[in-house]
Structures are given as structure tokens and as C-alpha cells.
Protein backbone atom coordinates (compact mmCIF):
# COMPACT_ATOMS: atom_id res chain seq x y z
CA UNK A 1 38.24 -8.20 -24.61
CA UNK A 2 36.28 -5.33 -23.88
CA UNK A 3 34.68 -3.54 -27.41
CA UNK A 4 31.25 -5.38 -28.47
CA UNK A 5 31.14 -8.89 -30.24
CA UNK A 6 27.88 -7.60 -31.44
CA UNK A 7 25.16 -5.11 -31.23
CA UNK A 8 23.65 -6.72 -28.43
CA UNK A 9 26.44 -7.54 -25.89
CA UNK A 10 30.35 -7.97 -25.00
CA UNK A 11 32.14 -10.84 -25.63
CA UNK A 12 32.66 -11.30 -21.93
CA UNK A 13 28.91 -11.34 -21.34
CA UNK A 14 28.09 -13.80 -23.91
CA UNK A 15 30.15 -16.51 -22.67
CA UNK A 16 28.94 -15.71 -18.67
CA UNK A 17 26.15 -18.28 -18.96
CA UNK A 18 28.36 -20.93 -20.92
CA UNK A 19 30.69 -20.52 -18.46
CA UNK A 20 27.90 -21.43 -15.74
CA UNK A 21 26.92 -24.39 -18.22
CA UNK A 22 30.34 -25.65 -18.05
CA UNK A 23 30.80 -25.14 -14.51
CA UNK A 24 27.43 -27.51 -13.76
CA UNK A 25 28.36 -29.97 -16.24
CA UNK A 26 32.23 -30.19 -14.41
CA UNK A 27 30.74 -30.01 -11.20
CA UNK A 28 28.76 -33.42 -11.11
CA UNK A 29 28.98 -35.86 -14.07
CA UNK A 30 26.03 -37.47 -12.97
CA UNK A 31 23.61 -34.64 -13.99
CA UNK A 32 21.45 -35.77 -16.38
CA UNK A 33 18.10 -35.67 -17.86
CA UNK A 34 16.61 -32.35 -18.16
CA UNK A 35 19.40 -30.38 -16.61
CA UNK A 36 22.64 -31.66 -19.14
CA UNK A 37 20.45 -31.43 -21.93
CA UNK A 38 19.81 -27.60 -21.37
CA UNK A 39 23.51 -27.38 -20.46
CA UNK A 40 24.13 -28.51 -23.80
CA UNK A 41 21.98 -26.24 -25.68
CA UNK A 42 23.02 -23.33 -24.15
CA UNK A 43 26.61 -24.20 -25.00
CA UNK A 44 25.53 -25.47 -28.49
CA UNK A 45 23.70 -21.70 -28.90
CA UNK A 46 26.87 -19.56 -27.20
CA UNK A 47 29.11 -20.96 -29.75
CA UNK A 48 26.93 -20.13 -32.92
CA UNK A 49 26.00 -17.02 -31.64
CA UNK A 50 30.34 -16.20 -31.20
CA UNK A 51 30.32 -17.04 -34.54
CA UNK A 52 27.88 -15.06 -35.52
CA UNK A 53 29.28 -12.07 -33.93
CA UNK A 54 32.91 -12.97 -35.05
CA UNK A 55 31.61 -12.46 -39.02
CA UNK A 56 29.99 -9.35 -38.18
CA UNK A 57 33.21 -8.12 -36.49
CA UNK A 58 35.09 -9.25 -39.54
CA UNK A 59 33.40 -8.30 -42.13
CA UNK A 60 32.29 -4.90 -40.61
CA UNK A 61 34.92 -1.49 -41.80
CA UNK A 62 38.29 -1.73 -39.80
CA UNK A 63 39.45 1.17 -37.29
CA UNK A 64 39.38 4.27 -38.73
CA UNK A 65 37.12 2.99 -42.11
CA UNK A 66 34.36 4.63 -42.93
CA UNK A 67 31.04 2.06 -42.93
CA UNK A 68 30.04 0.71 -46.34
CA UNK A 69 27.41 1.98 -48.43
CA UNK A 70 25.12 0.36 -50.49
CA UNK A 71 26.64 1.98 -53.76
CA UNK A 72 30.44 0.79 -52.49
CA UNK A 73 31.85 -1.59 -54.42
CA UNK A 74 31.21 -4.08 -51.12
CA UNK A 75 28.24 -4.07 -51.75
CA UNK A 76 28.04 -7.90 -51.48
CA UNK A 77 29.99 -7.72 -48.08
CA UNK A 78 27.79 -4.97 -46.50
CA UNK A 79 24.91 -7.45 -47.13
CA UNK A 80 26.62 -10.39 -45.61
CA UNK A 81 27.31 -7.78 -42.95
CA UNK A 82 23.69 -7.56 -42.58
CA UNK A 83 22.95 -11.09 -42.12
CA UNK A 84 25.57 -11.66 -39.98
CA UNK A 85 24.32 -9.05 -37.87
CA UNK A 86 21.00 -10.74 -37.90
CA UNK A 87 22.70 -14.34 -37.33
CA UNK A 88 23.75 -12.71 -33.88
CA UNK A 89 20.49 -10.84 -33.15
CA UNK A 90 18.29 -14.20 -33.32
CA UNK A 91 20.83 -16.19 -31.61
CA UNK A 92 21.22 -13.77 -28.76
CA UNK A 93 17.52 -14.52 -28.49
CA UNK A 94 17.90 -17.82 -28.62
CA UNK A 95 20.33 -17.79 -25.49
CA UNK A 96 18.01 -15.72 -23.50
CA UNK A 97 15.69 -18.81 -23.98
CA UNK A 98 18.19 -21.31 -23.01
CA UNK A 99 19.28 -19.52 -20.08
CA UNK A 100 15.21 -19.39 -18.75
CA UNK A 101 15.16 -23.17 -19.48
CA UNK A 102 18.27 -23.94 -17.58
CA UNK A 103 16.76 -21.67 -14.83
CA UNK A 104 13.78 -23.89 -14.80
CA UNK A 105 15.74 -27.18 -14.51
CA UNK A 106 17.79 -25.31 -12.08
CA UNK A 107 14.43 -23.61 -10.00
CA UNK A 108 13.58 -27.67 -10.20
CA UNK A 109 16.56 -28.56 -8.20
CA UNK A 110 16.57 -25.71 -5.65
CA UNK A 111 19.66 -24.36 -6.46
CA UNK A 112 18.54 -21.05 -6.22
CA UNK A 113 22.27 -19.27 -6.07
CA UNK A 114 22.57 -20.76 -10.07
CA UNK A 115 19.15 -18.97 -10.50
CA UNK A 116 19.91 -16.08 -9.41
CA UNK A 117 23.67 -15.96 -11.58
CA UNK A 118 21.80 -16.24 -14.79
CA UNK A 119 19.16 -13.22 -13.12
CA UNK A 120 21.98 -11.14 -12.71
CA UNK A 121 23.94 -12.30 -16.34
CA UNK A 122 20.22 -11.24 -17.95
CA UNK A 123 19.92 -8.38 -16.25
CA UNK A 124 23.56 -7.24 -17.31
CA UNK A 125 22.74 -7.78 -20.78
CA UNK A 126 19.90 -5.07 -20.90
CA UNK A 127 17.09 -8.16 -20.85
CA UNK A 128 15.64 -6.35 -17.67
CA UNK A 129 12.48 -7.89 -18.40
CA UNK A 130 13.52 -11.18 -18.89
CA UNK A 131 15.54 -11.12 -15.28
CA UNK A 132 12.96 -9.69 -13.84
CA UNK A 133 10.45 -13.03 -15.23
CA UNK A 134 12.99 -15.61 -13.54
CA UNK A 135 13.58 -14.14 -10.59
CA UNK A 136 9.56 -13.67 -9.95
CA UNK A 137 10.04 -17.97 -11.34
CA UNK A 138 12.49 -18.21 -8.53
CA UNK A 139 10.29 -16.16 -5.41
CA UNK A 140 7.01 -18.22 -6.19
CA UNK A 141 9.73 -21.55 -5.95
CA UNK A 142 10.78 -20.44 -2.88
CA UNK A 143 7.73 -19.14 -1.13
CA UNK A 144 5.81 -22.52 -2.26
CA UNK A 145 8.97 -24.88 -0.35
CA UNK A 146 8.62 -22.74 3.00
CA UNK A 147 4.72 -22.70 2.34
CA UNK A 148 3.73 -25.66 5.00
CA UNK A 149 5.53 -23.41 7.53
CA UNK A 150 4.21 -20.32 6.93
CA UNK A 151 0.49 -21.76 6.84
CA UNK A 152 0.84 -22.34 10.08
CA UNK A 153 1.87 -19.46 11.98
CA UNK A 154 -0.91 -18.44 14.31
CA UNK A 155 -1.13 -16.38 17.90
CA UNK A 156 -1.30 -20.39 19.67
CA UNK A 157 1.83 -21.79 18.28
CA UNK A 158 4.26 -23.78 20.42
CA UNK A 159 7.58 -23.05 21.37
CA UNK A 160 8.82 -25.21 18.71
CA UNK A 161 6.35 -23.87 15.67
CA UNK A 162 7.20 -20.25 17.04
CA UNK A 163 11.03 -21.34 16.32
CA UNK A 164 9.87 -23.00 13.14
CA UNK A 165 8.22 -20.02 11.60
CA UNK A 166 11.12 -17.41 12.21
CA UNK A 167 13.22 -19.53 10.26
CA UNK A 168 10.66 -19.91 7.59
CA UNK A 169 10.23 -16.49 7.30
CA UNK A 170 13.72 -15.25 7.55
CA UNK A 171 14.77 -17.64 4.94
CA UNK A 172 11.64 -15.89 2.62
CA UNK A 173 13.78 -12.62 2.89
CA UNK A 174 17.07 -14.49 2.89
CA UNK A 175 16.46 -16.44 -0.46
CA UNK A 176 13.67 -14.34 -2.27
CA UNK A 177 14.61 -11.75 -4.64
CA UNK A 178 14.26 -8.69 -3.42
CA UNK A 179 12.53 -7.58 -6.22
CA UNK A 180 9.91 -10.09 -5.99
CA UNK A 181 6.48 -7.73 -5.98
CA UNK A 182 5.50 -7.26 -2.23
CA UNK A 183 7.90 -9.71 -0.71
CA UNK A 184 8.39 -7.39 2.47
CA UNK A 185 4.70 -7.09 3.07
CA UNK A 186 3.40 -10.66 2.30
CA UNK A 187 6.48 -11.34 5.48
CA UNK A 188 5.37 -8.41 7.23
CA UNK A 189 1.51 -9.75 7.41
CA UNK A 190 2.61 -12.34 9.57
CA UNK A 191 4.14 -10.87 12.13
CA UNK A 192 1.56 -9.78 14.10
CA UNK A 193 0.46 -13.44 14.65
CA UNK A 194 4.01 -14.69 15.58
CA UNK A 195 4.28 -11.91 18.20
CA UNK A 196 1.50 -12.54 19.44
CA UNK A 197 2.53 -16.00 20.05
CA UNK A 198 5.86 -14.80 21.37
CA UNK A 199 3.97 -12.06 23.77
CA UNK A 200 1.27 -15.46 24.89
CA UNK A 201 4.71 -17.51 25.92
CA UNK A 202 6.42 -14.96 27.88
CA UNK A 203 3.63 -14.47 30.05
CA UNK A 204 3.28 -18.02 29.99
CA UNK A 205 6.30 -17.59 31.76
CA UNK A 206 5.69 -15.18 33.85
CA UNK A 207 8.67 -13.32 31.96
CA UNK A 208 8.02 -9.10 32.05
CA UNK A 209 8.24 -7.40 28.89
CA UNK A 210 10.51 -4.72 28.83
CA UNK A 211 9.59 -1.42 28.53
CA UNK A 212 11.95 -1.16 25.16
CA UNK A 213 10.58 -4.58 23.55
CA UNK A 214 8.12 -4.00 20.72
CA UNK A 215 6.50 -7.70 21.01
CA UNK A 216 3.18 -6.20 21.85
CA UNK A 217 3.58 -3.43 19.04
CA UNK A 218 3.97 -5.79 16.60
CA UNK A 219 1.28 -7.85 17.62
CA UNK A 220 -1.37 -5.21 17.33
CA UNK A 221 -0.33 -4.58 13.67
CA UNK A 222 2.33 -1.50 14.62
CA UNK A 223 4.14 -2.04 11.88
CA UNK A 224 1.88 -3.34 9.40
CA UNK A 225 2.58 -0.04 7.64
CA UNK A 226 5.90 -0.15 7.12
CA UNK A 227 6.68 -3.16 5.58
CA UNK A 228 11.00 -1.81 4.72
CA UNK A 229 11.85 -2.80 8.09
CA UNK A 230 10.46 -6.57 7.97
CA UNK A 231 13.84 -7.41 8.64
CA UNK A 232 14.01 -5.40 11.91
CA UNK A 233 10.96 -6.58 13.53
CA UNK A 234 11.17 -9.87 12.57
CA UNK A 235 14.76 -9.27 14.29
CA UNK A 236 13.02 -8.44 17.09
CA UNK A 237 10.77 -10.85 17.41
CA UNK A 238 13.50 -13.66 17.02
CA UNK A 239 16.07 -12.22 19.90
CA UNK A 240 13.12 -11.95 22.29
CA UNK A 241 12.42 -15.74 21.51
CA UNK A 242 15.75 -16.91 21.53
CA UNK A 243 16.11 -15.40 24.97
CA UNK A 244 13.73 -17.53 26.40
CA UNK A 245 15.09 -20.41 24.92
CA UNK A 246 17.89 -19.72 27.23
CA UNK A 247 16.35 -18.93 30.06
CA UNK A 248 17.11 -22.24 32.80
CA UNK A 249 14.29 -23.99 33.49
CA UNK A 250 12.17 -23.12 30.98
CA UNK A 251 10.35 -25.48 28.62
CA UNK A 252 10.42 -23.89 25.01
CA UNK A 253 9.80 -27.56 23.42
């Protein structure tokens, strides 16, 4: 079904996070606590708000009708129109709520891909704002579980914190929203210390930097400016670490 169930959304979009309900409740029948009981709510709220819509469609003029007026002799029927309309509009609310409180049971869990389903269903349905509330929910989660790493990337790490910290960091950029304000530069701020590290063990190792490798760049705060290629440098940073990790002979513990 494609033509609006309502004023506010498809009928295929209102049943996207019911579906997701379903699919958690199918998917492991010993969830329970906090997590089934939102499941159920936000089922519970789909279905009135269907029904809700399903009287508006009903009661609202046919193809090719004119709408009511309030001098028709429906008048009675445009009113119920009204509150049907209505019905939908605060129940549509209503599962905006449920779906942020299944988010939080879900942010609770780490299952951040569910998260970010009901981000994109929200976002969808025109509630830009309220998207853009759980995923900024769903980057503090993250940056808070990969936070112990992070705090500990200095120019002195070890072979194994050095190895430690790129993962940390690349699973920041991996499982935070992009949208998440300043995500690329709170990752870029730490790559000068974590190529400086990397720079420290090659000599270490009496390894030559190439003429091509940006190591040193990056540890003098090179691309502190330009925090849209985070990716790149921290790239960069990894493959010249991993290549001493491969080097025979060499202690990267």
C-alpha cells in the first residue's frame, strides 16, 4: 500500500518499527525486563494508531468526492473525521516515544545496528529531530565503551596499546553516526599522539621512514585541519604499524 494511512505517514512506515519489535521479540524469547516490555508498547501503540488511521481513511470523502463541509449534511461524520484524525496525530506521537524508549533499552544492550534501524525509520518519517536525538544517544554510548582505550593513547605507548588504540578509534568511525557533532575531529585530535608513537617504534627499530609515509606529518598536527580525511590518516597510520608487525624478528608485543 502506498497512499497515506494518515496525515503523518504511510502505512508501510508505520508498521517499520513493529516490525523491528516483532523481529526482537522472535529473535530471543528470553528477552525480558525492560526490553519486552517496550517491545510490547510499541506494538500495543502501532496497532491503535492503524486504527486510528483506518477511521480517518474511512470516514474521509471517497475518490473523486469532494471533502465535507461543515454545512453538509455529514456534518456529524466530518467531526468524527476530525477526531479520528487527531486519534492518529497523538498516537503517531506516542510511537515516536516508544521507539526512543526501545532505543534506550536497545543503546543498553549495545546493539547499536537496532539503534540505528529505528534512526533511520524516524528519520524517514520527517521526525528529523527526533533521529537526530538518538543517534547523538547512540555516539555518546559508543564513545563512552571505547573510552578506557582512547584515554590512553599517548606518544609512549607500546606496541600492543599502539594496536589497541587503532582499533578503538577505527571502531569510533565504524560504529558512530556520522552525524554525531564533531565525530571526525574529536578522532582526528588523537592522531598526532598515536603517530608519534608509531614514528618512536620505527626508529626503535631502526626501520627508515619512507619518503612517501606521512607518520611524521601527522605527528606534528599536519592534518589537524582537516578533520574529512580521519579515515585516511588513521589508514595510514594503521598500514605503517601493521607492517612492522610483520617484519621477522621484530618484537611489536
Amino acid at each position: 500500500m502506498t497512499e497515506a494511512a494518515s496525515p503523518y505517514l504511510a502505512l508501510r512506515q508505520a508498521v517499520r518499527p513493529a516490525i523491528l519489535a516483532c523481529r526482537l521479540l522472535a529473535g530471543d524469547q528470553e528477552r525480558a525486563g525492560k526490553l519486552a516490555t517496550e517491545c510490547e508498547d510499541l506494538l500495543f501503540l502501532s496497532a491503535e494508531l492503524l486504527k486510528a488511521a483506518g477511521r480517518a481513511r474511512l470516514l474521509g470523502p471517497g475518490p473523486g468526492q469532494a471533502p465535507l463541509g461543515p454545512n453538509d449534511d455529514g456534518g456529524e461524520r466530518q467531526a468524527q473525521l476530525v477526531d479520528a484524525y487527531a486519534d492518529a496525530g497523538l498516537l503517531w506521537a506516542k510511537v515516536v516515544g516508544s521507539c526512543l524508549a526501545l532505543a534506550g533499552a536497545l543503546i543498553e544492550r549495545g546493539d547499536w545496528d537496532d539503534v540505528r534501524a529505528l534512526a533511520s525509520f524516524l528519520a524517514s518519517s520527517g521526525e528529523e529531530t527526533a533521529a537526530a536525538e538518538l543517534r547523538l544517544v547512540l555516539g555518546n554510548a559508543i564513545w563512552q565503551r571505547h573510552s578506557e582505550q582512547l584515554r590512553v593513547i599517548s606518544n609512549t605507548m607500546s606496541p600492543a596499546a599502539i594496536g589497541g588504540a587503532i582499533s578503538a578509534l577505527r571502531a569510533v568511525l565504524r560504529e558512530v553516526p556520522e552525524e554525531y557533532p564533531d565525530r571526525n575531529r574529536e578522532v582526528n585530535r588523537f592522531l598526532p599522539p598515536l603517530a608519534a608513537a608509531v614514528g618512536a617504534l620505527m626508529r626503535e627499530q631502526q626501520v627508515e621512514i619512507p619518503y612517501h609515509s606521512r607518520v611524521e606529518h601527522i605527528a606534528t598536527g599536519g592534518v589537524a585541519k582537516y578533520p574529512d580525511i580521519v579515515a585516511m590518516s588513521l589508514d595510514e597510520l594503521a598500514a605503517e604499524f601493521e607492517g612492522l608487525c610483520r617484519r621477522p624478528d621484530r618484537d611489536t608485543t
